[in-house]
C-alpha atoms as a PDB file:
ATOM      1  CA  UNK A   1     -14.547 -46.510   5.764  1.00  0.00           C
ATOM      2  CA  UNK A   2     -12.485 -43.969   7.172  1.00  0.00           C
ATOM      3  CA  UNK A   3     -15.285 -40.952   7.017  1.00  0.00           C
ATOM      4  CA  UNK A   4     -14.748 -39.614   9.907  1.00  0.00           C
ATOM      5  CA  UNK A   5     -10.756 -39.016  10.596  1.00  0.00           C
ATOM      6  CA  UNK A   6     -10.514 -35.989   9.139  1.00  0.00           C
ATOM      7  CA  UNK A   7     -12.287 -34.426  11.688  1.00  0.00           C
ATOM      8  CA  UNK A   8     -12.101 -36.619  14.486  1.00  0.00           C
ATOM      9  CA  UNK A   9     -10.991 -33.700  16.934  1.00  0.00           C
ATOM     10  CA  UNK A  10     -15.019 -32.488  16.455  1.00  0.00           C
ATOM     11  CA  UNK A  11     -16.086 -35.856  16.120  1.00  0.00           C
ATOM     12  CA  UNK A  12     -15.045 -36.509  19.525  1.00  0.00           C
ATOM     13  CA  UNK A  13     -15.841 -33.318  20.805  1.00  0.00           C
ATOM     14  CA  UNK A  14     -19.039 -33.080  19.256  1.00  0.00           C
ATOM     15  CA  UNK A  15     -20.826 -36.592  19.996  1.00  0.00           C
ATOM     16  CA  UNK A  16     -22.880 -37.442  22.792  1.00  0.00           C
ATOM     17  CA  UNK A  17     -21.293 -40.120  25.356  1.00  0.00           C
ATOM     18  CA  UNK A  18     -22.986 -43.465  26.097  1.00  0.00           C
ATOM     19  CA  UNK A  19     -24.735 -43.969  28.883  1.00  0.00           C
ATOM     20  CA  UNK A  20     -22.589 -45.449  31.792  1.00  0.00           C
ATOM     21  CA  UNK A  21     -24.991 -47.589  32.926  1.00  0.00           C
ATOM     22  CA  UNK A  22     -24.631 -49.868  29.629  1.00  0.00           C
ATOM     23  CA  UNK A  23     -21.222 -51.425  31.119  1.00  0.00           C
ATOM     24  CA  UNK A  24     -23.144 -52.801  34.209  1.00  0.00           C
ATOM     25  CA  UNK A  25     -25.979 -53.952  31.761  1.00  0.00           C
ATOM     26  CA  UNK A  26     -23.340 -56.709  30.205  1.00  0.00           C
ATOM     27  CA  UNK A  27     -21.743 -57.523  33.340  1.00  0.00           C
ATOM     28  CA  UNK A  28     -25.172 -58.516  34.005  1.00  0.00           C
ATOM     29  CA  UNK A  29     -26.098 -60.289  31.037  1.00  0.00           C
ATOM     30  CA  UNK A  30     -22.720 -61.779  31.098  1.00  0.00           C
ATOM     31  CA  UNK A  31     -23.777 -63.488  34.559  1.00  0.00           C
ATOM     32  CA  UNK A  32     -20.233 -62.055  35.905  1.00  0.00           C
ATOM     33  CA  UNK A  33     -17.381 -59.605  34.558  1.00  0.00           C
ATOM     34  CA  UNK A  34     -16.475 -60.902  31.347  1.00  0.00           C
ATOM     35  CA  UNK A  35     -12.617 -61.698  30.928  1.00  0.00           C
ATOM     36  CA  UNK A  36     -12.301 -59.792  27.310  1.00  0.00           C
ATOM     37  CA  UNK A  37     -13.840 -57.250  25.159  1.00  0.00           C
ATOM     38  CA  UNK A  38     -12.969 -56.214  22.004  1.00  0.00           C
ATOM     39  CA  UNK A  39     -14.700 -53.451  20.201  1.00  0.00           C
ATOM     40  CA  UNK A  40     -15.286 -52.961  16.664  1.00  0.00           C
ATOM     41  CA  UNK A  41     -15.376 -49.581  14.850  1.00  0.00           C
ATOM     42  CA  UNK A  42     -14.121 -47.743  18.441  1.00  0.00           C
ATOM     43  CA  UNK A  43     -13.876 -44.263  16.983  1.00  0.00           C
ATOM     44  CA  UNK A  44     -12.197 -41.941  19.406  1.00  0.00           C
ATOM     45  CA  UNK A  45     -13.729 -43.833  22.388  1.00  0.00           C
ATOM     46  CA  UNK A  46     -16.925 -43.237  22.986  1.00  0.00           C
ATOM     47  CA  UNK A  47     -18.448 -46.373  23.275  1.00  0.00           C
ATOM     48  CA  UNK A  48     -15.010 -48.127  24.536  1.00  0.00           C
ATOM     49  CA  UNK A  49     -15.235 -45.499  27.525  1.00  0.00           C
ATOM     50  CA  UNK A  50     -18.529 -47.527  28.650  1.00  0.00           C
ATOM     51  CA  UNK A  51     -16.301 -51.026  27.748  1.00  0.00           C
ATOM     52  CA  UNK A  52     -13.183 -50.332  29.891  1.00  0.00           C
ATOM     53  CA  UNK A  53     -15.760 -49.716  32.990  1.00  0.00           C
ATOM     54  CA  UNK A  54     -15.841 -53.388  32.768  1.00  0.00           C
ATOM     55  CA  UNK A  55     -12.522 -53.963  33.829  1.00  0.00           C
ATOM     56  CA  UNK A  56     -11.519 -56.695  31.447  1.00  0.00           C
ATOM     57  CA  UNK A  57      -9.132 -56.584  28.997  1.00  0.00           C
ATOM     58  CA  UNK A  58     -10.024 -54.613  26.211  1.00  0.00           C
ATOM     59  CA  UNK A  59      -9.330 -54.496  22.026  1.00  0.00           C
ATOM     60  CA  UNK A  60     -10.131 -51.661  20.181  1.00  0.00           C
ATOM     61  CA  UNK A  61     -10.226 -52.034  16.563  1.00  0.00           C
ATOM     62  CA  UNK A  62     -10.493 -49.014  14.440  1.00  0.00           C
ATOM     63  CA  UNK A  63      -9.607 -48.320  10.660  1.00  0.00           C
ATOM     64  CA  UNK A  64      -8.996 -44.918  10.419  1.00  0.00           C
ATOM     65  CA  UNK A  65      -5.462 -44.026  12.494  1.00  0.00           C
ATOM     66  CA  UNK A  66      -6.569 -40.003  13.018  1.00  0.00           C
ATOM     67  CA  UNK A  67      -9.479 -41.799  15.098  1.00  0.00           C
ATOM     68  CA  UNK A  68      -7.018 -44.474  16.639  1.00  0.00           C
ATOM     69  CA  UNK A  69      -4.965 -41.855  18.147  1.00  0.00           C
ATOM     70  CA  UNK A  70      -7.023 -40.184  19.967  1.00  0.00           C
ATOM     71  CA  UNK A  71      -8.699 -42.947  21.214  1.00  0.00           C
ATOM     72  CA  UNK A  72      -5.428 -44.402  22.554  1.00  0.00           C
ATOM     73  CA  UNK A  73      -4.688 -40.794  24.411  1.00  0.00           C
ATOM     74  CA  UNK A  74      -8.510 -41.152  25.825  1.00  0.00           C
ATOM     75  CA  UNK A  75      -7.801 -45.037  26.822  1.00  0.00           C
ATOM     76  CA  UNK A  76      -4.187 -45.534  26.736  1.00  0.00           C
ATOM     77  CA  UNK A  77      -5.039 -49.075  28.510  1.00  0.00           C
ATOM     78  CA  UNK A  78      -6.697 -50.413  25.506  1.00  0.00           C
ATOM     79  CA  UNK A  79      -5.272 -52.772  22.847  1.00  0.00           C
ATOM     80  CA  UNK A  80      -5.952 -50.273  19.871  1.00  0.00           C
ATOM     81  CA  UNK A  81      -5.909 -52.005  16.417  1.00  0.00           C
ATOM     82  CA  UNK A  82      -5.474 -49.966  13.498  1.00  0.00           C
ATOM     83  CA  UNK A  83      -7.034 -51.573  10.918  1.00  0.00           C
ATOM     84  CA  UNK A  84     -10.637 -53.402  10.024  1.00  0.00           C
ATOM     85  CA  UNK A  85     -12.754 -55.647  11.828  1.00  0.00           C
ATOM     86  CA  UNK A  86     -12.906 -57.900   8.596  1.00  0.00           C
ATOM     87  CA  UNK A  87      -8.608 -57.617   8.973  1.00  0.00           C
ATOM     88  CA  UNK A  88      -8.539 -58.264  12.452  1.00  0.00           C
ATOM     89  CA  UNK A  89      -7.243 -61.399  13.941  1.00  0.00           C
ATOM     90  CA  UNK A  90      -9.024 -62.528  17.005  1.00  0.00           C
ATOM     91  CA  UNK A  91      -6.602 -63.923  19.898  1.00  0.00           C
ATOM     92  CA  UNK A  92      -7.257 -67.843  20.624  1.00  0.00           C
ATOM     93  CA  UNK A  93     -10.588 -68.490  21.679  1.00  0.00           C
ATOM     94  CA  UNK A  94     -12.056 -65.368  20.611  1.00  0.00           C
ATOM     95  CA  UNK A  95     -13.900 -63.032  23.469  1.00  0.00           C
ATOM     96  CA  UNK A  96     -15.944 -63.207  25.769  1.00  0.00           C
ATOM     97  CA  UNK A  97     -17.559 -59.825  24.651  1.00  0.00           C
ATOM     98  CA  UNK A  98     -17.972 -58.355  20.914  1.00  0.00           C
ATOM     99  CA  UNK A  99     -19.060 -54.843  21.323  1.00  0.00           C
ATOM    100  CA  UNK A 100     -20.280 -52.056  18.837  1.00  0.00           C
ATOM    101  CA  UNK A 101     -20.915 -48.965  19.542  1.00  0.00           C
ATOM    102  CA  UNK A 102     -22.434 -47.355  16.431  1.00  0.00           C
ATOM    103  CA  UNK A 103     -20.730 -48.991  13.547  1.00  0.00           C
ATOM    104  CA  UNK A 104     -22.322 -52.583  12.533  1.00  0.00           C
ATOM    105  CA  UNK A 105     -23.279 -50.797   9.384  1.00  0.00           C
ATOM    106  CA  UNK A 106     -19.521 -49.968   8.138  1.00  0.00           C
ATOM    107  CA  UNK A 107     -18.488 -54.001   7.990  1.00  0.00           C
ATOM    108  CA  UNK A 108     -18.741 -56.698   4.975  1.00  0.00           C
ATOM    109  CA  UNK A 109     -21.939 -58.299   5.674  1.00  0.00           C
ATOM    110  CA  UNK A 110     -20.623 -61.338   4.220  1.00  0.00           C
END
């Protein structure tokens, strides 16, 4: 799970950014700005730049800490949690948005 940490500095360097476009895209599916986001598997921020265009409240939830940090320096507005998706505790009533970037393949399928 935590692959990438050890070289997060180039992992962040190195990797292409999301289109910005993408944040309007699920305003507009949404039907209006949602009022929380959380993001699974956030890396050093690449995809959670695109989510905090949003506006809403945002959770970040990444396992490895070496990632974590810099994504908190990158989007110190975030809720970073350091730790898995599968330990994660949603707040009451969940989200209104479940986002992920590049990393659906990392979780427990079950």
């Amino acid at each position: 799970m935590n692959v990438f940490g050890h070289v997060a500095a180039l992992h962040e360097r190195e990797r292409p950014a999301y289109p910005a476009g993408v944040a309007d895209a699920i305003v507009a599916y949404h039907g209006s700005g949602p009022a929380s986001v959380a993001e699974i598997g956030a890396g050093t921020g690449k995809g959670t730049e695109v989510l905090a265009a949003i506006g809403a409240p945002l959770i970040c939830i990444e396992p490895d800490p070496r990632m974590a940090g810099l994504l908190k320096d990158k989007v110190p507005r975030a809720e970073v949690y350091t730790g898995t998706f599968e330990q994660w505790t949603p707040p009451p009533g969940g989200v209104d948005v479940l986002g992920c970037a590049m990393a659906w393949h990392w979780l427990d399928p079950t």
